[in-house]
N, C-alpha and C. Protein backbone atom coordinates (compact mmCIF):
# COMPACT_ATOMS: atom_id res chain seq x y z
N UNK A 1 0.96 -2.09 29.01
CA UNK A 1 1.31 -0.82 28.40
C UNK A 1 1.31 -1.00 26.89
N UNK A 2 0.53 -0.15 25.95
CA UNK A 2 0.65 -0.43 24.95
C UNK A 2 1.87 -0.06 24.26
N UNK A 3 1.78 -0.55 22.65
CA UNK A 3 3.83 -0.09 22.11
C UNK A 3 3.70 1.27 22.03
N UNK A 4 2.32 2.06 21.35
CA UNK A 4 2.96 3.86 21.14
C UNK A 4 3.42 4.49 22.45
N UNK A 5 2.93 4.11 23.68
CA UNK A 5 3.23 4.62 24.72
C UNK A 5 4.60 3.95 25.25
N UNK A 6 5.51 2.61 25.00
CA UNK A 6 5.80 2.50 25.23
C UNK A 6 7.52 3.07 24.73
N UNK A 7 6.85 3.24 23.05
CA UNK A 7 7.70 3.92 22.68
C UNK A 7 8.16 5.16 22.32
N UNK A 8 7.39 5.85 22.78
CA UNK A 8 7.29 7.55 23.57
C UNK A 8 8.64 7.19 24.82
N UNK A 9 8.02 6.58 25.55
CA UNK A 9 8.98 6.36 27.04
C UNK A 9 10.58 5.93 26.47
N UNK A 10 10.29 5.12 25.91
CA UNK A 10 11.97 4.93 25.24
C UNK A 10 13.04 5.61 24.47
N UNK A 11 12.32 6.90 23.88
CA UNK A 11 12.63 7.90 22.86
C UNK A 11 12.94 8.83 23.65
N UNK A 12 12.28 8.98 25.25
CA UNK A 12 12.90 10.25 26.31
C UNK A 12 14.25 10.27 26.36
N UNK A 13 14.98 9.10 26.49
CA UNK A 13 16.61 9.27 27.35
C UNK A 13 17.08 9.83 25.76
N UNK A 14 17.13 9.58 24.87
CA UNK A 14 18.11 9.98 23.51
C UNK A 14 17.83 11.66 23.49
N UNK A 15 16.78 11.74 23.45
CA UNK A 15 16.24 13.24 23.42
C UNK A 15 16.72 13.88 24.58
N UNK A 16 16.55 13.94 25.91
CA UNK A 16 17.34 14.16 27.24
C UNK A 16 18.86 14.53 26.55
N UNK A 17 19.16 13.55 26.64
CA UNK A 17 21.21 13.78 26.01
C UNK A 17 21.05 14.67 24.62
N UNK A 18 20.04 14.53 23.95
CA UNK A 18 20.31 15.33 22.57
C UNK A 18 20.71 17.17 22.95
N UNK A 19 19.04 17.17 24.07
CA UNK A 19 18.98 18.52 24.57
C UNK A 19 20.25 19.18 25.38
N UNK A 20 20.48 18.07 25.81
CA UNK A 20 21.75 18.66 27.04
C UNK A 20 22.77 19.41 26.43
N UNK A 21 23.11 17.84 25.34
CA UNK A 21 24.08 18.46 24.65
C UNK A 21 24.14 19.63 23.92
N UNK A 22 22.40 19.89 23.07
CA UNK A 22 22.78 21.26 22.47
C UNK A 22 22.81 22.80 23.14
N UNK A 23 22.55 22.20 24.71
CA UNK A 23 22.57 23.46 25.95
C UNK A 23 24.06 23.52 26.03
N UNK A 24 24.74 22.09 25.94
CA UNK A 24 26.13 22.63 26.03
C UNK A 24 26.71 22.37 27.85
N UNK A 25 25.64 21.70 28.27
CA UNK A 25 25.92 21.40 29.60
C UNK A 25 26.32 20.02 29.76
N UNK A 26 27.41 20.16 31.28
CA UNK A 26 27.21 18.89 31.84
C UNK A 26 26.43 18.43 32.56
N UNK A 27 26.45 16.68 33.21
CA UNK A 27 25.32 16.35 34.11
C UNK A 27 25.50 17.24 35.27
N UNK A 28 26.61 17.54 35.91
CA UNK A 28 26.70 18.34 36.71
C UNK A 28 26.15 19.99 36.60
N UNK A 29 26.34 20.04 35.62
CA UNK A 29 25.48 21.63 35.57
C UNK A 29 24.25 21.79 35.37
N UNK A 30 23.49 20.22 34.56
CA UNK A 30 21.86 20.19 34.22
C UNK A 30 21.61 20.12 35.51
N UNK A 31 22.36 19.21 36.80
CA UNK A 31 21.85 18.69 38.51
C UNK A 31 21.63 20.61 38.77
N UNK A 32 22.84 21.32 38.72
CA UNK A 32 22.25 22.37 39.48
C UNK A 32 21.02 23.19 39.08
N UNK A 33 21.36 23.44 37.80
CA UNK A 33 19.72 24.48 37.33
C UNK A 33 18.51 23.09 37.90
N UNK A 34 18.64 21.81 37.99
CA UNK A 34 17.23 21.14 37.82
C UNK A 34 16.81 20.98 39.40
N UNK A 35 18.30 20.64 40.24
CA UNK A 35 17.70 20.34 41.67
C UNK A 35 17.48 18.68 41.55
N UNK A 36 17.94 18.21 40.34
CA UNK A 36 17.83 16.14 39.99
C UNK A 36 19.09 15.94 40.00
N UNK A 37 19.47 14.75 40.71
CA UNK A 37 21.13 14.32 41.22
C UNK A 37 21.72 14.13 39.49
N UNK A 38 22.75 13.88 39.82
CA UNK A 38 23.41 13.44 38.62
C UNK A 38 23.10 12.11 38.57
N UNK A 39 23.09 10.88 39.23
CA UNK A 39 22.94 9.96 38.80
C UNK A 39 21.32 9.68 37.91
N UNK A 40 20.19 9.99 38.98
CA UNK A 40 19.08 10.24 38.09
C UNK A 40 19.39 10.82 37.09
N UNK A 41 20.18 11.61 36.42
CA UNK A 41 19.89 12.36 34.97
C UNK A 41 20.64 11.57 34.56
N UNK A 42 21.92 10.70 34.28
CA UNK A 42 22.27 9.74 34.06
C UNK A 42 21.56 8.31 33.60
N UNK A 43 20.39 7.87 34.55
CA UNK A 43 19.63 6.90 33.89
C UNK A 43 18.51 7.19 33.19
N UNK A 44 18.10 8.63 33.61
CA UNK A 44 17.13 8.74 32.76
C UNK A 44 17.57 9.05 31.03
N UNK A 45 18.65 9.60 30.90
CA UNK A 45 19.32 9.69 29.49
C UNK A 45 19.55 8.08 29.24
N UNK A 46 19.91 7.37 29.98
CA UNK A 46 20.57 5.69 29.18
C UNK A 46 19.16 4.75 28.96
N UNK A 47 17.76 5.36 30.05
CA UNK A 47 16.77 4.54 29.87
C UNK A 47 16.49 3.58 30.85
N UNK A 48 17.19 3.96 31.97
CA UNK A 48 17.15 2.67 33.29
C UNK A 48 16.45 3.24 33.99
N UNK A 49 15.79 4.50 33.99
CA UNK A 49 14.57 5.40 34.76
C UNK A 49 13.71 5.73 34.06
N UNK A 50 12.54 5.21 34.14
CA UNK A 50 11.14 6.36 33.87
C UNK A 50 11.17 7.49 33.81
N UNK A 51 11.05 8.50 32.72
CA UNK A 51 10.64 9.81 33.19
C UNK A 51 9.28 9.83 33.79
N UNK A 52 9.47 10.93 34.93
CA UNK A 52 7.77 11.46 35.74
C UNK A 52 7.55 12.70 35.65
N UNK A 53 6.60 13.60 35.52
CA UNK A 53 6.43 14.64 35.74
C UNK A 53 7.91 15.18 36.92
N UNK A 54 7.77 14.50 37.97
CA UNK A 54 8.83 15.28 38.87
C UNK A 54 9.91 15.19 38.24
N UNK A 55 10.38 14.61 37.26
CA UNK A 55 11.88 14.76 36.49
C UNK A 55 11.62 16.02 35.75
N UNK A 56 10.53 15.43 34.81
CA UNK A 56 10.59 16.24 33.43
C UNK A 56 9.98 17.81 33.48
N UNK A 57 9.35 18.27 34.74
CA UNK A 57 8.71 19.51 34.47
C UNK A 57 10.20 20.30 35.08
N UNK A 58 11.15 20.30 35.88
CA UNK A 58 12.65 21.30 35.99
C UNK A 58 13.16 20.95 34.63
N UNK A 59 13.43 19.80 34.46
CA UNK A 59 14.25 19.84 32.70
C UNK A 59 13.69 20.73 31.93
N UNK A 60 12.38 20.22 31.57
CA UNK A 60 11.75 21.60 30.25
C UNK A 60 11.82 22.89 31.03
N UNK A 61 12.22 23.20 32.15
CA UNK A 61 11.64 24.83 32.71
C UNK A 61 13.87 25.08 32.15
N UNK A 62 14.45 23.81 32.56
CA UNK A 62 15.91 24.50 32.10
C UNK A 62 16.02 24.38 30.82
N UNK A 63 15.49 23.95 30.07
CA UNK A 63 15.54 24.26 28.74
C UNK A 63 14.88 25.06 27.73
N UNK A 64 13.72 25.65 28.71
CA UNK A 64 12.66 26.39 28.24
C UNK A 64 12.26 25.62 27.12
N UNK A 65 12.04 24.33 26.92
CA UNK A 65 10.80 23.64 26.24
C UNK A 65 9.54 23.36 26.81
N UNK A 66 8.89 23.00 26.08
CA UNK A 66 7.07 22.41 26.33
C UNK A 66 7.55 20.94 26.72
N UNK A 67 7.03 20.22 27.89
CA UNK A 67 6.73 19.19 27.95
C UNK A 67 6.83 18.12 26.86
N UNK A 68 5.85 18.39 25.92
CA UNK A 68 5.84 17.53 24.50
C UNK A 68 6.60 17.62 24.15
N UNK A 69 7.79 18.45 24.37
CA UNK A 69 8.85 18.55 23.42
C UNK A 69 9.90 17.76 23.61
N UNK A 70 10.10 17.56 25.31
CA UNK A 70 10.58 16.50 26.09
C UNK A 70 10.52 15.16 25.62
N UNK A 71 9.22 15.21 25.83
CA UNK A 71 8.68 13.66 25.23
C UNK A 71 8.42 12.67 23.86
N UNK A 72 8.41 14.20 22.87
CA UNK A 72 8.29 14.05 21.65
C UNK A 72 6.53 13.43 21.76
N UNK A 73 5.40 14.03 22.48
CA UNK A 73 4.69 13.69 22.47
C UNK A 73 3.99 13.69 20.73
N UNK A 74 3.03 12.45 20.40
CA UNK A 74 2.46 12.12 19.03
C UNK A 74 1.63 13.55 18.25
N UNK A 75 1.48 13.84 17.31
CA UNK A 75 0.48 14.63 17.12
C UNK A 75 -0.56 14.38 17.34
N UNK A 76 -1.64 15.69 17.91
CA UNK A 76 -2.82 15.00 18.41
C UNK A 76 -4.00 15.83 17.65
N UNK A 77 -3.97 15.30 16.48
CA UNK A 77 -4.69 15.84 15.42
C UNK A 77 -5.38 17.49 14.91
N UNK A 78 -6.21 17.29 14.22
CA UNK A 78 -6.64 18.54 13.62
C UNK A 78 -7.67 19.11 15.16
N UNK A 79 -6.80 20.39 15.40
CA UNK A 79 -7.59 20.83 16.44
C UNK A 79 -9.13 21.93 16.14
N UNK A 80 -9.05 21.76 15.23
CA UNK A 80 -10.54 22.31 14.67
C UNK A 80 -11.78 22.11 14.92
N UNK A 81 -12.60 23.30 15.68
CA UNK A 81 -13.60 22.71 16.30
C UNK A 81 -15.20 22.87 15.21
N UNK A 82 -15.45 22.38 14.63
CA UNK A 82 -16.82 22.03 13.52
C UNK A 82 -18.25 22.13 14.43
N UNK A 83 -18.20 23.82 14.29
CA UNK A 83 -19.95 23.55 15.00
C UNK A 83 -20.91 23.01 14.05
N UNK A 84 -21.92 23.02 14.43
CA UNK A 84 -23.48 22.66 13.88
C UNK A 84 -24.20 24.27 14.07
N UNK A 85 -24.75 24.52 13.04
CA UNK A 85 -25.73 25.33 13.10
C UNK A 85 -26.54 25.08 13.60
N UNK A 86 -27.55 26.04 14.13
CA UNK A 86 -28.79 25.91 14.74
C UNK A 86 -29.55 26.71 13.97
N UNK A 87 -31.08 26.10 13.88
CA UNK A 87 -32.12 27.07 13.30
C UNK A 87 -33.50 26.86 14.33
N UNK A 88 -33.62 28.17 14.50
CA UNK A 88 -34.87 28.75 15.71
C UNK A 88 -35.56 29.86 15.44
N UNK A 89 -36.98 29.72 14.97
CA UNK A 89 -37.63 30.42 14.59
C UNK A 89 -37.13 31.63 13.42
N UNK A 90 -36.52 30.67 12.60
CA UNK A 90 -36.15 31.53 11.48
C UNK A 90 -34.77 32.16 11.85
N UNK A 91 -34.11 31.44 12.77
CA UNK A 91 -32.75 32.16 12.98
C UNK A 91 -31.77 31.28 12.87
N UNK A 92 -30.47 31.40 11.99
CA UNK A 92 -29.23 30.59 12.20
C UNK A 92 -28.26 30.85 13.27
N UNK A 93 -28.48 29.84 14.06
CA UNK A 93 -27.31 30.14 15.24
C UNK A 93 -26.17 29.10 15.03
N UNK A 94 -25.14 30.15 15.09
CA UNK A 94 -23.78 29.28 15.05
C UNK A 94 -22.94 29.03 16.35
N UNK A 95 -22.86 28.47 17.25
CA UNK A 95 -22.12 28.46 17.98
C UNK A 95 -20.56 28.12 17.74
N UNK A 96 -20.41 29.13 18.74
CA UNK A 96 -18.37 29.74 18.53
C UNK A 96 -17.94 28.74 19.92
N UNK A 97 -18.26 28.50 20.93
CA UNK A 97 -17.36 28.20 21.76
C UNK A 97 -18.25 27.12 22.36
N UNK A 98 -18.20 26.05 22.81
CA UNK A 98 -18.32 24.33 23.30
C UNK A 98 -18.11 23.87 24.72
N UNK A 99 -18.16 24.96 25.46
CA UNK A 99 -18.20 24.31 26.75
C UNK A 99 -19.05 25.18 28.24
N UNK A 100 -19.63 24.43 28.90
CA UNK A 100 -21.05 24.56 29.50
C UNK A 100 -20.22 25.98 30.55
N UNK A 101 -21.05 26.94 30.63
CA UNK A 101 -20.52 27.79 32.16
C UNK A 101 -19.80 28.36 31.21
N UNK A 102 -19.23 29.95 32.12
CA UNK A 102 -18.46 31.30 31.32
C UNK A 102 -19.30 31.36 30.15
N UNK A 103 -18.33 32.02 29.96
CA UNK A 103 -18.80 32.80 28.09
C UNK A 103 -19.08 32.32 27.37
N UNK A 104 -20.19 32.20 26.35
CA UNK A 104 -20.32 30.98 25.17
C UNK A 104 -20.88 32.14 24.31
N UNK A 105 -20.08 31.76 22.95
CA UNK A 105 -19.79 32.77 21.86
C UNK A 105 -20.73 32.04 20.67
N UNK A 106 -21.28 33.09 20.44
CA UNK A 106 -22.89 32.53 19.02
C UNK A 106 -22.49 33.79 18.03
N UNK A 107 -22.89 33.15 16.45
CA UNK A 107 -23.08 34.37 15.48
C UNK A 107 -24.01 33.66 15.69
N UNK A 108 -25.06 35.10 14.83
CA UNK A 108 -26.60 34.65 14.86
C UNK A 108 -26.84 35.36 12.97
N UNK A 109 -27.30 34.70 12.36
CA UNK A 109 -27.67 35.45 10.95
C UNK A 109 -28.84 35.34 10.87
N UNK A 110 -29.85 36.23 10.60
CA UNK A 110 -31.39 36.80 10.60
C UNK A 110 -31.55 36.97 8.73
N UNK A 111 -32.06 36.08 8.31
CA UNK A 111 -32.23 36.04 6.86
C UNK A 111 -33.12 37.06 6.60
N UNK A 112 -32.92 37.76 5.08
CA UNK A 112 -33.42 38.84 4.59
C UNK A 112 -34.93 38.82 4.39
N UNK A 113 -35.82 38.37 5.14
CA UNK A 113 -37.70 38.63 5.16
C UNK A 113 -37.86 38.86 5.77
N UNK A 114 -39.29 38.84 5.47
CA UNK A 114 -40.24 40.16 6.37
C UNK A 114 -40.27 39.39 8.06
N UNK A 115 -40.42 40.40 8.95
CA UNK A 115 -40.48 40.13 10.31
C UNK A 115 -41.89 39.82 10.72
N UNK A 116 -42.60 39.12 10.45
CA UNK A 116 -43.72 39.32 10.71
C UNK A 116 -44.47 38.84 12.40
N UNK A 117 -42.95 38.57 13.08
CA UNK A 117 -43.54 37.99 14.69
C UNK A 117 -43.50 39.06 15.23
N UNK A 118 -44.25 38.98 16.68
CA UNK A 118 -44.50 39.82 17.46
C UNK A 118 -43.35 39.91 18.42
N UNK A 119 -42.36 41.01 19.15
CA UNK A 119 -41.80 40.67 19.54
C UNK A 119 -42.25 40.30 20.45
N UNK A 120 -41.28 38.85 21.63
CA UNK A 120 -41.79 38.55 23.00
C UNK A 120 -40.76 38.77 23.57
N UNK A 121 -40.47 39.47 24.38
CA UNK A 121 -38.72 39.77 24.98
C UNK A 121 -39.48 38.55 26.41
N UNK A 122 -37.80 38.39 26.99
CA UNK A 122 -37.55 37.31 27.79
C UNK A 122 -36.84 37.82 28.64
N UNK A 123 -36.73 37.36 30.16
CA UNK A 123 -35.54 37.79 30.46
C UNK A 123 -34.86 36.17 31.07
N UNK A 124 -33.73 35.95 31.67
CA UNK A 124 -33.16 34.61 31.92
C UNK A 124 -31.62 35.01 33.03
N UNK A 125 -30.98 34.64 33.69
CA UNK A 125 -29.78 34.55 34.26
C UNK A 125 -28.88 35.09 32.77
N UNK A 126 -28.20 36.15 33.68
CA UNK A 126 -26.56 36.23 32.10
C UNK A 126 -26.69 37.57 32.34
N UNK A 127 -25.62 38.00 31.36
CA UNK A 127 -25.04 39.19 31.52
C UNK A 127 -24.85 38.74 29.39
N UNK A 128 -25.39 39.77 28.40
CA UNK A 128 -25.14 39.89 27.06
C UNK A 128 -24.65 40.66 26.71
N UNK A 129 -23.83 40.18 25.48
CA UNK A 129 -23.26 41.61 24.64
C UNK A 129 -23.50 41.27 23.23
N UNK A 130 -24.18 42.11 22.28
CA UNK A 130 -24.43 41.97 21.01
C UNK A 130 -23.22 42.81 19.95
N UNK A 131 -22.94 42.34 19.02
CA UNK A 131 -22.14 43.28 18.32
C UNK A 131 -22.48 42.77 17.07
N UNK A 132 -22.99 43.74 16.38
CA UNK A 132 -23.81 43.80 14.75
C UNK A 132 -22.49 43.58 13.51
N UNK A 133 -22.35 43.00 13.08
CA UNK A 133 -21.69 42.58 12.19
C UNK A 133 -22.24 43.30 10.56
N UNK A 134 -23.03 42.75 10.31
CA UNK A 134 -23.87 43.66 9.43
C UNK A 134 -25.29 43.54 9.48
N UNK A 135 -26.13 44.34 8.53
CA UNK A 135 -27.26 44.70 8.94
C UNK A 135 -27.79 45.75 9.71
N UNK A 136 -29.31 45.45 9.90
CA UNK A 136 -29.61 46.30 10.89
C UNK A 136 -30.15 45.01 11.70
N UNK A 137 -30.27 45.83 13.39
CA UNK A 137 -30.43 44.70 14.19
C UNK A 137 -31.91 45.05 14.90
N UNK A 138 -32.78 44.68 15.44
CA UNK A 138 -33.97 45.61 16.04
C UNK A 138 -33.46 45.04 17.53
N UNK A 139 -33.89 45.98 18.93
CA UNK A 139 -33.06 45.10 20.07
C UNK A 139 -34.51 45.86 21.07
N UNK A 140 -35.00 44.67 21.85
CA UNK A 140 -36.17 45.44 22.63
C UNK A 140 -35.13 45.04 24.16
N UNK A 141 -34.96 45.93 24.53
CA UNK A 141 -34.64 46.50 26.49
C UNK A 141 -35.46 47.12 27.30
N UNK A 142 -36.38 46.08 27.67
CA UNK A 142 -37.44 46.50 28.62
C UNK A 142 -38.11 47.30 27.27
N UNK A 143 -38.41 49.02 28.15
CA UNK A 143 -39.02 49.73 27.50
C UNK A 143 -38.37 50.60 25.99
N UNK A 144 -36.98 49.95 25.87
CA UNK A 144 -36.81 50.85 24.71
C UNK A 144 -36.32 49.77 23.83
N UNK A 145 -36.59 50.53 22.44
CA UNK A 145 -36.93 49.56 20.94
C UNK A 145 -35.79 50.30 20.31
N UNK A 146 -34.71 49.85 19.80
CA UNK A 146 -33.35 50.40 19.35
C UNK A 146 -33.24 49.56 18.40
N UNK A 147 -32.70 50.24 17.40
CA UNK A 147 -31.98 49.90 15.91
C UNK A 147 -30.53 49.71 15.87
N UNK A 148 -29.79 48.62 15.77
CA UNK A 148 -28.26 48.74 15.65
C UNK A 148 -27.81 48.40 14.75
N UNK A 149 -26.55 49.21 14.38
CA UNK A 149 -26.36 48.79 12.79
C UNK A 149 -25.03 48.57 12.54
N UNK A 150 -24.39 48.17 11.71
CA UNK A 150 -23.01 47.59 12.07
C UNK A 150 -22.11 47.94 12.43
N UNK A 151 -21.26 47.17 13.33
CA UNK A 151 -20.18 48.01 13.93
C UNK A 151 -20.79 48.54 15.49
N UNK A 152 -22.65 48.83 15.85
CA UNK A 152 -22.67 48.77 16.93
C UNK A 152 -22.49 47.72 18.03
N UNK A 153 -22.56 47.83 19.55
CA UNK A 153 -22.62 47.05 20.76
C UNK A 153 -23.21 47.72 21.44
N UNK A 154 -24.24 46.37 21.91
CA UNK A 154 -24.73 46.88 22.92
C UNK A 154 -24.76 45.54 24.28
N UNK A 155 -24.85 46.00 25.49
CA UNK A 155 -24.64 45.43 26.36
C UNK A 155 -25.76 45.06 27.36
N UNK A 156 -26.42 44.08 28.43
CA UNK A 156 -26.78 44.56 29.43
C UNK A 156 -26.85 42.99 30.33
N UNK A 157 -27.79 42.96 30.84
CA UNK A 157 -28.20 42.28 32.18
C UNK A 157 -29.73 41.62 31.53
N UNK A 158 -29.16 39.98 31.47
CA UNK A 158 -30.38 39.63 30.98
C UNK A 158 -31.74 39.62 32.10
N UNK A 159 -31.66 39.79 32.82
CA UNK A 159 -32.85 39.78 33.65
C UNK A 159 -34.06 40.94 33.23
N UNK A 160 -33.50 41.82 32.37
CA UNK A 160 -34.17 42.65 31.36
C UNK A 160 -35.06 42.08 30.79
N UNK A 161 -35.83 42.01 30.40
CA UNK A 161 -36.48 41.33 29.15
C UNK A 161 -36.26 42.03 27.78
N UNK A 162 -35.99 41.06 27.22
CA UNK A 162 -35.11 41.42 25.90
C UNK A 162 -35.09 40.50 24.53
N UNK A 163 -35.51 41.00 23.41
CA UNK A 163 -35.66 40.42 22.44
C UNK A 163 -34.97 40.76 20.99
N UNK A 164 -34.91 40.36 20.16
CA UNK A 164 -33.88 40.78 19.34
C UNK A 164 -34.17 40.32 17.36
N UNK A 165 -34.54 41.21 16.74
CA UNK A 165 -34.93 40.27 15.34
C UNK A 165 -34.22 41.61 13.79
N UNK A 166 -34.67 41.22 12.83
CA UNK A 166 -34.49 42.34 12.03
C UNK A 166 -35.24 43.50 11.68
N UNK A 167 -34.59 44.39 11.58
CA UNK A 167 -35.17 45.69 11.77
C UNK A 167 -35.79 45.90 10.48
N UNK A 168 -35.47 45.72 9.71
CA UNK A 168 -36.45 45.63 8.17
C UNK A 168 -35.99 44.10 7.51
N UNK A 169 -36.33 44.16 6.00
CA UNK A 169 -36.23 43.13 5.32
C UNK A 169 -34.80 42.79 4.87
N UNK A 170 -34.04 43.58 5.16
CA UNK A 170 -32.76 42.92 5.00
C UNK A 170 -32.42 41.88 5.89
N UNK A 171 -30.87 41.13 5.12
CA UNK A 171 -30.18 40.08 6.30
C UNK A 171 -29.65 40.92 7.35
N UNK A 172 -29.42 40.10 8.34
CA UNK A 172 -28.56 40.92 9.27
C UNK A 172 -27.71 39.95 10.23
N UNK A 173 -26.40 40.13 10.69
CA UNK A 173 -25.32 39.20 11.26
C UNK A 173 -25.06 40.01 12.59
N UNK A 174 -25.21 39.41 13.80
CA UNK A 174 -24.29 39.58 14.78
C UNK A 174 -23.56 38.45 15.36
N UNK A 175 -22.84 39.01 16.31
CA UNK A 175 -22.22 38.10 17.37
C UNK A 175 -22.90 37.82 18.77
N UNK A 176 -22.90 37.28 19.15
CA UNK A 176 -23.54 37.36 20.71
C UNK A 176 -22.88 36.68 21.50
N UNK A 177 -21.95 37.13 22.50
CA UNK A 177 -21.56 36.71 23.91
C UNK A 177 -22.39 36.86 25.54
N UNK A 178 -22.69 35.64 25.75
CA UNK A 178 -23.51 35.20 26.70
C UNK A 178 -22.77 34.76 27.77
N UNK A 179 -22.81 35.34 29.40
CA UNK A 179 -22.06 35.01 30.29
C UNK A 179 -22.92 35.10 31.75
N UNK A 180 -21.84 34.80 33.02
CA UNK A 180 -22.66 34.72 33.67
C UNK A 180 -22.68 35.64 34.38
N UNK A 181 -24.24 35.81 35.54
CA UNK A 181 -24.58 36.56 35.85
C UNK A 181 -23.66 37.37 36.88
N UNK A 182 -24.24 39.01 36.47
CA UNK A 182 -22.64 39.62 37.28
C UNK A 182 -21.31 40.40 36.02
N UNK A 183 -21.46 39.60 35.42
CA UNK A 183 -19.97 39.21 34.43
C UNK A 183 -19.87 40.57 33.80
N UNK A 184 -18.91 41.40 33.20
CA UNK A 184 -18.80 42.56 32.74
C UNK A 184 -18.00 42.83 31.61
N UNK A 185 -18.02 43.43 30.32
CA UNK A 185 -17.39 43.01 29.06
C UNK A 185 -16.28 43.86 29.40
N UNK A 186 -14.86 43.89 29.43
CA UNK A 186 -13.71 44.45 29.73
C UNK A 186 -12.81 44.61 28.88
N UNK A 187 -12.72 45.78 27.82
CA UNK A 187 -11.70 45.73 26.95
C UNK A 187 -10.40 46.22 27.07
N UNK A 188 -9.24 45.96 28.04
CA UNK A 188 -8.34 47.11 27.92
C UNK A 188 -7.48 46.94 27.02
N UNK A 189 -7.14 48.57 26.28
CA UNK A 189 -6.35 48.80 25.35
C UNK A 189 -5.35 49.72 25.50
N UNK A 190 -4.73 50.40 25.07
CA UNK A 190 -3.19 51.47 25.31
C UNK A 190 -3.20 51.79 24.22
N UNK A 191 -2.93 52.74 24.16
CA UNK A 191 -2.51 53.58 22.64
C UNK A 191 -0.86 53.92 22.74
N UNK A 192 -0.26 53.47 21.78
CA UNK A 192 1.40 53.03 21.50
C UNK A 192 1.40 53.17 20.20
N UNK A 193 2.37 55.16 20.66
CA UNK A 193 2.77 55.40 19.27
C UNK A 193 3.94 55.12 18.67
């Protein structure tokens, strides 16, 4: 066992008694909310027991803490996730979200020149939703050729064939959420005056 882990485990029983005490309970009253004898809560505060999940998940639910909080688990660094851009045929793709399957979240920025490709729409497995950020967007759906401009969404079923570039020489920014097939964009809201 290495020492940070070992001294995580040793730092439980002080913290245990710290909490109790500022609940204001005895061992006898932590045993009833937890369903853990008194003697177990007894060694696990002095350090002659391991905490296990089966101790520690009733303690944090009677104290309404997090786990880590129990444990005084380490910080586990800067949770910041640093994509990489992508560039494809003249397009910056940013990916928003990092993990394979469900929803995976892309800005896409279309730099301000001329369009000069042909469109080739595609179609593939997924269910898309575009939302124009700024710009104008050009969007081919099957048979219809639509302009979106910021602030629009549009939605469908990639099995469409479907292609997507700038509508003139300006830049243009969207978002694009890509999911799977089936999948349906669901916003509910309430109005609360």
């Amino acid at each position: 066992m290495d020492d940070d882990f070992e001294a995580v485990l040793t730092a439980v029983g002080p913290r245990l008694r710290k909490l109790r005490a500022e609940a204001d309970l005895t061992l006898g009253a932590l045993s009833e909310l937890t369903g853990v004898s008194v003697s177990t809560l007894s060694r696990l505060e002095s350090g002659q027991r391991k905490p296990g999940l089966d101790l520690l998940l009733p303690l944090a639910r009677a104290y309404g803490r997090a786990l880590d909080d129990l444990v005084g688990a380490p910080e586990v660094g800067d949770p910041r996730v640093y994509p990489r851009p992508m560039r494809r045929d003249g397009l910056t793709v940013l990916p928003l979200t990092r993990r394979p399957g469900g929803l995976q979240a892309f800005k896409h920025i279309l730099p301000g020149e001329p369009n000069d490709r042909t469109p080739t729409p595609r179609s593939h497995e997924g269910y898309h939703w575009l939302y124009v950020l700024s710009g104008r967007l050009r969007v081919i759906l099957g048979d219809q050729d639509l302009v979106l401009t910021a602030g629009e969404v549009a939605e469908f079923d990639t099995h469409l064939p479907h292609w997507f570039g700038n509508a003139d020489q300006r830049p243009a920014e969207f978002l694009s959420i890509l999911g799977p097939q089936g999948e349906r964009f669901h916003v509910r809201a309430s109005y609360r005056p």
